[in-house]
N, C-alpha and C. Protein backbone atom coordinates (compact mmCIF):
# COMPACT_ATOMS: atom_id res chain seq x y z
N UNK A 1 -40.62 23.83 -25.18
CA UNK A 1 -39.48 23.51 -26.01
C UNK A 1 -38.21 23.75 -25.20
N UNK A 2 -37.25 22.82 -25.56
CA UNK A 2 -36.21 22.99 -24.63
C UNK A 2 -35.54 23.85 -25.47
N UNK A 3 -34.11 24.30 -24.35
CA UNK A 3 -33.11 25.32 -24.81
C UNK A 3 -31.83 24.29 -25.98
N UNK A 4 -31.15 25.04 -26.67
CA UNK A 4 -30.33 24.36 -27.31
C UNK A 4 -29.10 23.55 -26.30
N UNK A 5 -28.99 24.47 -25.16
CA UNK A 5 -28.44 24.36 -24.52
C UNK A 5 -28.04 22.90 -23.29
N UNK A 6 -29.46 22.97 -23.04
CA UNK A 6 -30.21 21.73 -22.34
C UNK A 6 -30.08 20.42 -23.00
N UNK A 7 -31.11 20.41 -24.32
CA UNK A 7 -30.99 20.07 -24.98
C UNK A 7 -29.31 18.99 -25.18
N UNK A 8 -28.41 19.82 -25.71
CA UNK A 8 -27.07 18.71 -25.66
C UNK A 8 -26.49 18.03 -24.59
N UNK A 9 -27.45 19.11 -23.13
CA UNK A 9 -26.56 17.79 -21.83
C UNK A 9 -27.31 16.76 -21.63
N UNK A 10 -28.20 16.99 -22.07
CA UNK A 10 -29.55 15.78 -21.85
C UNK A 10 -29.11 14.67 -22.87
N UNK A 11 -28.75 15.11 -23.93
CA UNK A 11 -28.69 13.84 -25.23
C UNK A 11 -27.44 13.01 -24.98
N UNK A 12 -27.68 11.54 -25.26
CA UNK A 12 -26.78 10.43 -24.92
C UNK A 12 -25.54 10.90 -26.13
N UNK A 13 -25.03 10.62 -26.10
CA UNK A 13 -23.55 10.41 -27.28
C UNK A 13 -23.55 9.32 -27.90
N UNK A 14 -23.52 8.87 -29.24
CA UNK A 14 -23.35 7.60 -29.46
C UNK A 14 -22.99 6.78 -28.98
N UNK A 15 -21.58 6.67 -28.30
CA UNK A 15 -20.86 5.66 -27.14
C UNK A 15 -21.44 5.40 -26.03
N UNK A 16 -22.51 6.19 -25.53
CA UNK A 16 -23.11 6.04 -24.18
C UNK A 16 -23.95 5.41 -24.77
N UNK A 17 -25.08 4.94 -26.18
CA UNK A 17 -26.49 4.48 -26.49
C UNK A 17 -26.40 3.31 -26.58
N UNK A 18 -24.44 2.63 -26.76
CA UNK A 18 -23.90 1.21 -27.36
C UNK A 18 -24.42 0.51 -26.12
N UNK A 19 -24.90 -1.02 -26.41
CA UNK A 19 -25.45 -1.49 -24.83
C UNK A 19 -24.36 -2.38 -24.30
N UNK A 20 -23.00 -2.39 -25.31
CA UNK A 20 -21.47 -2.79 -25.08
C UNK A 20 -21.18 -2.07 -24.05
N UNK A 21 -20.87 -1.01 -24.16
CA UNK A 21 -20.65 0.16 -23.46
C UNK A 21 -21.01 0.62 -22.48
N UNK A 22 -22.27 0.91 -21.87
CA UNK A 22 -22.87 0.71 -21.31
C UNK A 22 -23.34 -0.62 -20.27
N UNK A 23 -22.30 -1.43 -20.69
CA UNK A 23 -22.38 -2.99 -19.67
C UNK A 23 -21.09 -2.67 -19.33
N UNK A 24 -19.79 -1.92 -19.75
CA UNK A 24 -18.58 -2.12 -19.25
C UNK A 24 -18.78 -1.04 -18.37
N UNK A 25 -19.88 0.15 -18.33
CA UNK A 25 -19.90 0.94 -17.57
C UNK A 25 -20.32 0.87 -16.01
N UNK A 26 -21.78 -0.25 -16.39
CA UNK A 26 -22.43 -0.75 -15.37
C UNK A 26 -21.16 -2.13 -14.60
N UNK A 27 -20.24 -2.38 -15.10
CA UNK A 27 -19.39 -3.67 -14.78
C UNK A 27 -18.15 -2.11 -13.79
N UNK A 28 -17.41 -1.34 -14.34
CA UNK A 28 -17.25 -0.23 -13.65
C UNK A 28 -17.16 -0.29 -12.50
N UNK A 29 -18.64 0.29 -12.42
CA UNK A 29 -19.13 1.27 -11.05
C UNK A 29 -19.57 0.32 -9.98
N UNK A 30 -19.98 -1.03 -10.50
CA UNK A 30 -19.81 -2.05 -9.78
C UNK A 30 -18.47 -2.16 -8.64
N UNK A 31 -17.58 -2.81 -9.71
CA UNK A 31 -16.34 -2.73 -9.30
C UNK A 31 -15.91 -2.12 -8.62
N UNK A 32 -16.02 -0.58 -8.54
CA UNK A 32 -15.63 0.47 -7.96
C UNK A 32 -16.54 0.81 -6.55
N UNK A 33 -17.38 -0.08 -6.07
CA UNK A 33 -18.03 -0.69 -4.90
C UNK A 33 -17.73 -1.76 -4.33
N UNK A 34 -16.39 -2.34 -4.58
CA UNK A 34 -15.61 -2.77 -3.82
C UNK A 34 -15.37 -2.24 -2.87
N UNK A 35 -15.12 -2.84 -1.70
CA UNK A 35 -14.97 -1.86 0.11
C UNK A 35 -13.52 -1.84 0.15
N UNK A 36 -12.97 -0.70 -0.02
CA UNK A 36 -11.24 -0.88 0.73
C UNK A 36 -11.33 -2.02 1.88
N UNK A 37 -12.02 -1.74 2.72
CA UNK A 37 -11.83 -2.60 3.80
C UNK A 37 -11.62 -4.46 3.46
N UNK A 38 -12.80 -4.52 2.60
CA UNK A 38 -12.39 -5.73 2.49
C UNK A 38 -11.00 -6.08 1.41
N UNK A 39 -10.71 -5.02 0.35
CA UNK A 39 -9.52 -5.41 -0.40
C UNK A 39 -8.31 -5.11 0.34
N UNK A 40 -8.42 -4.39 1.77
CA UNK A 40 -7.37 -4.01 2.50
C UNK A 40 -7.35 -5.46 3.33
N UNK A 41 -8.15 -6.07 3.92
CA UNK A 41 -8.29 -7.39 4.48
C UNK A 41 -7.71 -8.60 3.72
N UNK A 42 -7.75 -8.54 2.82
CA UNK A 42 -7.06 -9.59 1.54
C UNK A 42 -5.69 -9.61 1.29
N UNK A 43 -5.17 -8.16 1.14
CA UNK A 43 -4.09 -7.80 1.15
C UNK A 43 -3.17 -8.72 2.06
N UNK A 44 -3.62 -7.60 3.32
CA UNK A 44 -3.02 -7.77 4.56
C UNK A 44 -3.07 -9.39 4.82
N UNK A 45 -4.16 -10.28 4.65
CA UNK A 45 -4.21 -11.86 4.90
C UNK A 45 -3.22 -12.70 3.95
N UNK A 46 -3.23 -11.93 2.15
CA UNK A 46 -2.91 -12.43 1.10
C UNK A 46 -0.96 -12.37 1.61
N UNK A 47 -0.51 -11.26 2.03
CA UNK A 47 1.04 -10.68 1.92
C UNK A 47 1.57 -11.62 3.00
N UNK A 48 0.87 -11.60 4.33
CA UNK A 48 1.01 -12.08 5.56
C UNK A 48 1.82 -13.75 5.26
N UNK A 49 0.35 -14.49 4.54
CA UNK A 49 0.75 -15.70 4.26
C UNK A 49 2.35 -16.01 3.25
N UNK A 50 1.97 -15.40 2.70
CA UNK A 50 3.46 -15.33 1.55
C UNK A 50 5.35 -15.19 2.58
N UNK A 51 4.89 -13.85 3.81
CA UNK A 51 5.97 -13.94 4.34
C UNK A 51 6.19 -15.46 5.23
N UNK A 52 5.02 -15.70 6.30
CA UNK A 52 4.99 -16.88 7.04
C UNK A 52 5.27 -17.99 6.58
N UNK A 53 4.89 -18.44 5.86
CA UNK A 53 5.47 -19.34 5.21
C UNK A 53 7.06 -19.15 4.83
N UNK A 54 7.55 -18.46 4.10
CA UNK A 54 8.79 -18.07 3.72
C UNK A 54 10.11 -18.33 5.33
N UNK A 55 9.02 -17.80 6.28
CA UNK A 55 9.55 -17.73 7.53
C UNK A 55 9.81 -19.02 8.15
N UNK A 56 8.65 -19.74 7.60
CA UNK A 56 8.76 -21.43 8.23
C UNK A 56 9.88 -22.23 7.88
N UNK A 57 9.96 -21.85 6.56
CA UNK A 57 11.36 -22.60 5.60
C UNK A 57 12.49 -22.48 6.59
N UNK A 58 12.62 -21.28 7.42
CA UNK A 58 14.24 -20.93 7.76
C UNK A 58 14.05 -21.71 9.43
N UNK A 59 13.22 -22.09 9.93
CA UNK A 59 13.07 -22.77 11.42
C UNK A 59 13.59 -24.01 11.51
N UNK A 60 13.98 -24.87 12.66
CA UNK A 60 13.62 -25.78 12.97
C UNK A 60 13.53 -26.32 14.34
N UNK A 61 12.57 -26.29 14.17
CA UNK A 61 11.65 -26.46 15.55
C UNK A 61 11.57 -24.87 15.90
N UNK A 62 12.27 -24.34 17.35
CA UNK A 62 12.17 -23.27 17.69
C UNK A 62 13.17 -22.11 17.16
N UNK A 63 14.48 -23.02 16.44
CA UNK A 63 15.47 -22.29 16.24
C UNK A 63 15.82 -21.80 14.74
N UNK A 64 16.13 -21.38 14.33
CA UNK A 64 16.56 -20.68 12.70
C UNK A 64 17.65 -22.06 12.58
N UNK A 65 17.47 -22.63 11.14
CA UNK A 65 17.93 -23.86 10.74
C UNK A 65 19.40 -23.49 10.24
N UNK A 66 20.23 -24.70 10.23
CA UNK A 66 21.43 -24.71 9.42
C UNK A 66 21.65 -24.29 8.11
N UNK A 67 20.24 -25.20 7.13
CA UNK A 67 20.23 -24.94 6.48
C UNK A 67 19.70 -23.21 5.76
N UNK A 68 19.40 -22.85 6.43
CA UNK A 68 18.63 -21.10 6.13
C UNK A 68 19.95 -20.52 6.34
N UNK A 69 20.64 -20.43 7.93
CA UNK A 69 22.47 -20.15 7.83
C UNK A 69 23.17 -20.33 6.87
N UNK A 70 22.75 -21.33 6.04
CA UNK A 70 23.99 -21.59 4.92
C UNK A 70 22.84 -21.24 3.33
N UNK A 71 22.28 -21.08 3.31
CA UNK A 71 21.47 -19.86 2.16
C UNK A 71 21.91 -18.55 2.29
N UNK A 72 21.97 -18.25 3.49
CA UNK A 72 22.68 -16.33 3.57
C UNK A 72 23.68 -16.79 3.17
N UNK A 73 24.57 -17.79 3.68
CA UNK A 73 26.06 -17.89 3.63
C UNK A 73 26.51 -17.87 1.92
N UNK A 74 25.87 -19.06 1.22
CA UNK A 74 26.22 -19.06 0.28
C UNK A 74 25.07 -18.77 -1.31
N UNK A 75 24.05 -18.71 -0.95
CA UNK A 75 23.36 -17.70 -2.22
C UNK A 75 22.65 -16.50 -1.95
N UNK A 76 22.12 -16.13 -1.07
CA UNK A 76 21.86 -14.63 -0.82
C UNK A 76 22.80 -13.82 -0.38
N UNK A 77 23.94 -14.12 -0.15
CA UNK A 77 24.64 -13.39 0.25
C UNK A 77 24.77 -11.92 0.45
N UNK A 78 24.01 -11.63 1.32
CA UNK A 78 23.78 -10.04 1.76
C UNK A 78 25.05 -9.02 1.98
N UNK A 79 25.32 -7.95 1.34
CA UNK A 79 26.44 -7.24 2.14
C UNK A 79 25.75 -7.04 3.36
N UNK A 80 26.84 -6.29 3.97
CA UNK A 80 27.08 -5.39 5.29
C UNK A 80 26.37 -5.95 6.10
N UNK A 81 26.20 -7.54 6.32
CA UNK A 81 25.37 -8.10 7.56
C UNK A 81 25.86 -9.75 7.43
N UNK A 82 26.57 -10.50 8.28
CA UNK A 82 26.81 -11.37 8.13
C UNK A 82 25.57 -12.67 8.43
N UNK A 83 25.66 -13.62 7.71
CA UNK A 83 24.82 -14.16 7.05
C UNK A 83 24.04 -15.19 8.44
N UNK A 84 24.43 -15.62 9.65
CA UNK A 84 24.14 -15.55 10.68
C UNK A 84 22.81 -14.72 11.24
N UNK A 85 23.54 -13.94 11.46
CA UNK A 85 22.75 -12.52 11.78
C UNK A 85 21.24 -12.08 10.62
N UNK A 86 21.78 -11.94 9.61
CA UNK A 86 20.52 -12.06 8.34
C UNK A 86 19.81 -13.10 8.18
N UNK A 87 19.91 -14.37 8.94
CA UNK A 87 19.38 -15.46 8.97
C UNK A 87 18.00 -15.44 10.30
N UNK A 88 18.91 -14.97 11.00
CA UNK A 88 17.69 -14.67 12.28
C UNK A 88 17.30 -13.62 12.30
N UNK A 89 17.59 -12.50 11.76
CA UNK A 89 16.87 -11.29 11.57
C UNK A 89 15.53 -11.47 10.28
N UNK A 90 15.57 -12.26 9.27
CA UNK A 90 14.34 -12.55 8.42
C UNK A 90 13.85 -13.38 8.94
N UNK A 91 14.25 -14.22 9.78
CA UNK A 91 13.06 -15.33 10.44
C UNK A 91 12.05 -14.66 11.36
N UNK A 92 12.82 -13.85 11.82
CA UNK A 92 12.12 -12.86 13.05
C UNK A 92 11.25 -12.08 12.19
N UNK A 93 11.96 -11.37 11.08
CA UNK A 93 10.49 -10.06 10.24
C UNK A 93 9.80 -11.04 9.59
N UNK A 94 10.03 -12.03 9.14
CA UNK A 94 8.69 -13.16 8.58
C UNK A 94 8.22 -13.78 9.46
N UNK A 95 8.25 -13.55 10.93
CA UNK A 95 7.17 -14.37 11.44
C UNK A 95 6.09 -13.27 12.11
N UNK A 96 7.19 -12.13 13.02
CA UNK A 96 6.57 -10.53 13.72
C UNK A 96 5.90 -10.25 12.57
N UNK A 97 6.05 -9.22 11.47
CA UNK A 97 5.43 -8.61 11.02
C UNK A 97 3.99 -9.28 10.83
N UNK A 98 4.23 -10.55 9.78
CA UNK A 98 2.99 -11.00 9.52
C UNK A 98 1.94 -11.16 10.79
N UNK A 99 2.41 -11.41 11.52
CA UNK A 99 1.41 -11.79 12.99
C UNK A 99 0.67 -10.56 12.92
N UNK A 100 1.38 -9.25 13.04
CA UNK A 100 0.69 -8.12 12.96
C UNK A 100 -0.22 -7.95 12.23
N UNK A 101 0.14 -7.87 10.89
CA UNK A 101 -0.66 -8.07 9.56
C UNK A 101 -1.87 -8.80 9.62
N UNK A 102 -1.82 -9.49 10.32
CA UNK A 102 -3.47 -10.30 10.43
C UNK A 102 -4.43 -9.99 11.02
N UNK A 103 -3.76 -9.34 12.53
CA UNK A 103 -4.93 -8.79 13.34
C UNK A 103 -4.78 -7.56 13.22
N UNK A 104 -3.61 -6.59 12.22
CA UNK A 104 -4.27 -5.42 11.93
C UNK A 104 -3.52 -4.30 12.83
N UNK A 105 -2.37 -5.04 13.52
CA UNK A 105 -2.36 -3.91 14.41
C UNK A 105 -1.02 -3.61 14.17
N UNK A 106 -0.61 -2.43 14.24
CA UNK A 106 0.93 -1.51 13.17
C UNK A 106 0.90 -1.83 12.18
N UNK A 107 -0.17 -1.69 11.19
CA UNK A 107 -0.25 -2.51 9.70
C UNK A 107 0.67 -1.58 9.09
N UNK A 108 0.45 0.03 8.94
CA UNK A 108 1.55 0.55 8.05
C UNK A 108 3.14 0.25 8.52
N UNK A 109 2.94 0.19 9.58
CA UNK A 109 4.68 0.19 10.29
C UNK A 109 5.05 -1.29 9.62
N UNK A 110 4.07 -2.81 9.66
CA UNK A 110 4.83 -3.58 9.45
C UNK A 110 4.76 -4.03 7.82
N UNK A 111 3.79 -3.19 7.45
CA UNK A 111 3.93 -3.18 5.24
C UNK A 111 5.21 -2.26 5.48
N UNK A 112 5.53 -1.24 5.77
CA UNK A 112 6.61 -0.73 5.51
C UNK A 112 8.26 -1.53 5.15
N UNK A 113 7.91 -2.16 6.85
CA UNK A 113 9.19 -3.08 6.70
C UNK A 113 9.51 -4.68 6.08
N UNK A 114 8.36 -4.90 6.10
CA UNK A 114 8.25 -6.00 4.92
C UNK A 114 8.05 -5.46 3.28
N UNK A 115 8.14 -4.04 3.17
CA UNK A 115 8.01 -3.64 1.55
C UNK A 115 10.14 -3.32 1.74
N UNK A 116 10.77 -2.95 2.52
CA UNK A 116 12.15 -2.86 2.73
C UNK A 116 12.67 -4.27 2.63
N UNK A 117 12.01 -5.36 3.25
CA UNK A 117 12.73 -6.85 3.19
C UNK A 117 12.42 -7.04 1.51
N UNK A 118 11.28 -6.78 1.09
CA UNK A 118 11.23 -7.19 0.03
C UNK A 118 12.32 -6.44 -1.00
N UNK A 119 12.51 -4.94 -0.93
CA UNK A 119 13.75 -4.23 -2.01
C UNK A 119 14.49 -4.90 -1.82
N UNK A 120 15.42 -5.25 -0.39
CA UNK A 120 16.39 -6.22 -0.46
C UNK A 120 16.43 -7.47 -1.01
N UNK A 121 15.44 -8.20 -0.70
CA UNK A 121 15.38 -9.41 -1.90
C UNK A 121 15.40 -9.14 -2.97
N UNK A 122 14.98 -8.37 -3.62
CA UNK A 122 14.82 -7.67 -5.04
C UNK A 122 16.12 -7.26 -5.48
N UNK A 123 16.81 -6.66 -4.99
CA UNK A 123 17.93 -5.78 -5.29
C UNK A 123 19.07 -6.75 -5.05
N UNK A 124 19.53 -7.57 -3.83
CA UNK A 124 20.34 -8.31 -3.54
C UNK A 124 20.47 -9.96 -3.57
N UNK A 125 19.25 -10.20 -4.03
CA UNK A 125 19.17 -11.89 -4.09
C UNK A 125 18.40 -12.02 -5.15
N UNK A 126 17.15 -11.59 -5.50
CA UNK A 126 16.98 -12.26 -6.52
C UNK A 126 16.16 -10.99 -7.05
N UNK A 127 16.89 -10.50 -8.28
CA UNK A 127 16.51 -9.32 -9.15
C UNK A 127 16.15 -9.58 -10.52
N UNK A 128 15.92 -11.10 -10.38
CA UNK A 128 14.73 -11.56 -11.84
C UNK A 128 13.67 -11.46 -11.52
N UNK A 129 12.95 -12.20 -9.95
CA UNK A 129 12.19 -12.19 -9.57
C UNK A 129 11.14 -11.08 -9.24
N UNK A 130 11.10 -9.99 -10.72
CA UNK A 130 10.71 -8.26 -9.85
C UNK A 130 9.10 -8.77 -10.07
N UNK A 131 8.68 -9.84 -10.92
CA UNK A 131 6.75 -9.70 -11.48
C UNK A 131 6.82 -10.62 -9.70
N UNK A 132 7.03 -11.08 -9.18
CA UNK A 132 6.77 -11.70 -7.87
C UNK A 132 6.87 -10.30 -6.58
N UNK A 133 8.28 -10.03 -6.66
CA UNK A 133 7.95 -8.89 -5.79
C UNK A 133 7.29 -7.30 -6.18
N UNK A 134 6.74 -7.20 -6.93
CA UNK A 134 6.61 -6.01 -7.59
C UNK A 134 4.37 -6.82 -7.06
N UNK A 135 4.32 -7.61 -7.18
CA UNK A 135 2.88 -7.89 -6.70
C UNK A 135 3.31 -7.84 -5.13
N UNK A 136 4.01 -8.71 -4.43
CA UNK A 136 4.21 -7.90 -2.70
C UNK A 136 4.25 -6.60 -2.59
N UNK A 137 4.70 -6.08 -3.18
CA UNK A 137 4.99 -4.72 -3.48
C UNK A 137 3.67 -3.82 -3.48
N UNK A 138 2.87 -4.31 -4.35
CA UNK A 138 1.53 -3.80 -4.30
C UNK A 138 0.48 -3.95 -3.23
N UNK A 139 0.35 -5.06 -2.56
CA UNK A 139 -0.24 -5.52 -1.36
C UNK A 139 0.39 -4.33 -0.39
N UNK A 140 1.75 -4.73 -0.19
CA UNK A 140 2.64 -4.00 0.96
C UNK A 140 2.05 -1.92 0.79
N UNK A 141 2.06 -1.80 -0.26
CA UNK A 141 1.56 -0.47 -0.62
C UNK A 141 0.49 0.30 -0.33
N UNK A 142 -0.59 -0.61 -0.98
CA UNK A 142 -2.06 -0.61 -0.46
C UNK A 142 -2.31 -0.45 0.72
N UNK A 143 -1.72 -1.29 1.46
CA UNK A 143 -1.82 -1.16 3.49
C UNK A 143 -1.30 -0.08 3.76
N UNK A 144 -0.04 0.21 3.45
CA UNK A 144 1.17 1.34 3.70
C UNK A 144 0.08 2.75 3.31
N UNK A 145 -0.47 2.56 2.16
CA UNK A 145 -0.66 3.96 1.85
C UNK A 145 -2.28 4.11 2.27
N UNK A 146 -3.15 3.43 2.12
CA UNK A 146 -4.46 3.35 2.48
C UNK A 146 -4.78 2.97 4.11
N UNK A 147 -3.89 2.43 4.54
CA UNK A 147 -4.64 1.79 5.99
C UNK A 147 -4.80 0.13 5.35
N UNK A 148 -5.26 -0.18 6.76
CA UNK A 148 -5.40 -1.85 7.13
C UNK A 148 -7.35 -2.18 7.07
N UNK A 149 -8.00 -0.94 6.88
CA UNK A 149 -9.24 -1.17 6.71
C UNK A 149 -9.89 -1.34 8.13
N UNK A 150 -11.22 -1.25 8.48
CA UNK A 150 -11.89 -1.28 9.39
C UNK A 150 -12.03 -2.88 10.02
N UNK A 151 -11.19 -3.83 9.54
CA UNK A 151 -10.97 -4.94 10.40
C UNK A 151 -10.32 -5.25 10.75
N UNK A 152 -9.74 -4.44 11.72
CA UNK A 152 -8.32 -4.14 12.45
C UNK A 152 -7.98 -3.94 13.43
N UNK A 153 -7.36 -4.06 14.16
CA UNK A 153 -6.99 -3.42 15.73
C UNK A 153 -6.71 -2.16 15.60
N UNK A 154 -6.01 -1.35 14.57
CA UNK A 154 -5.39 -0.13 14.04
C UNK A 154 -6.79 0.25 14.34
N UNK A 155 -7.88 0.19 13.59
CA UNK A 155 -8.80 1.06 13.34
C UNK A 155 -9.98 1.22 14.89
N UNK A 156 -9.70 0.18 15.06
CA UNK A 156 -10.81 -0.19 16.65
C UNK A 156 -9.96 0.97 17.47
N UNK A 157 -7.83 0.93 17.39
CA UNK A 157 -7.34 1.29 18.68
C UNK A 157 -7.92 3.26 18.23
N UNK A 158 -7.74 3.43 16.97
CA UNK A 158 -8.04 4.88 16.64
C UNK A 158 -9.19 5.49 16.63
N UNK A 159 -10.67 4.57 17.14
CA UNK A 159 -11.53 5.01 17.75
C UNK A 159 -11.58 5.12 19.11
N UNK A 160 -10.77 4.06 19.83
CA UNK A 160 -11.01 4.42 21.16
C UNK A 160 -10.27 5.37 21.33
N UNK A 161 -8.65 5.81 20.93
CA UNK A 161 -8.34 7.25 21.10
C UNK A 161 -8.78 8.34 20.36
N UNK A 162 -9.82 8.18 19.85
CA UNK A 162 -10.68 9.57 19.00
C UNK A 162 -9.53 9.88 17.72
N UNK A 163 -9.23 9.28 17.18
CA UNK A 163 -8.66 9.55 15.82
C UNK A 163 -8.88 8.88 14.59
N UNK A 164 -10.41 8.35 14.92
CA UNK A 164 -11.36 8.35 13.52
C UNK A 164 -12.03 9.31 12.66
């Protein structure tokens, strides 16, 4: 005969016997066998594309376009950086960072500064737009705070210097 004791850790709870319940549990733990690595890989591929592209808009051919010059000039209008200068400085972090971002290598350094380009867009150009950057935001985070995942240059360069 068991103890009274035993007895209640052993017995299901009503909510655990529901086979509702018990499928959202098994759906769960599933879920929760997701590999960082690969949702860190998505991220990093998913954020990447969003800046590059963004980056392409402001080119033409090799050079930052007239037209991208005259977007700082006259609707983003950035303080404390003339619109020139802010024109080739985002062409440059939307094309560098993302490059990084793909193969993985300074992933936190370049989520960092693409989660900073993004406050500034947020804060200074377009501060309706927060359900758009507030999802970059989350990508940019994930990398920033978790790592770039084991398909990375980050992670390959931190085994060959023993800091796995």
């Amino acid at each position: 005969m068991m103890s009274h004791d035993l007895a209640q850790k052993t017995a299901l709870t009503p909510a655990a016997q529901h086979p509702t319940l018990h499928r959202i549990g098994d759906t769960i733990a599933l879920a929760e066998r997701i590999p960082h690595d690969l949702i860190a890989l998505i991220a990093r591929l998913s954020i990447a594309g969003v800046f590059w592209q963004s980056g392409q808009t402001k080119l033409d051919g090799w050079r930052v376009s007239d037209s991208a010059i005259y977007l700082f000039e006259n609707e983003y209008r950035l303080p404390f950086i003339s619109p020139w200068l802010g024109a080739h400085l985002a062409a440059f972090a939307e094309h560098f960072f993302p490059m990084l971002l793909v193969v993985g290598l300074a992933s936190r350094l370049s989520a960092l500064a693409l989660l900073m380009m993004t406050l500034v867009i947020q804060i200074f150009v377009y501060p309706g737009a927060w359900p758009t950057h507030g999802t970059w935001a989350a990508c940019l985070l994930l990398i920033l705070a978790r790592g770039p995942g084991r398909a990375s240059l980050d992670h390959w360069l931190a085994g060959v210097f023993g800091r796995r």
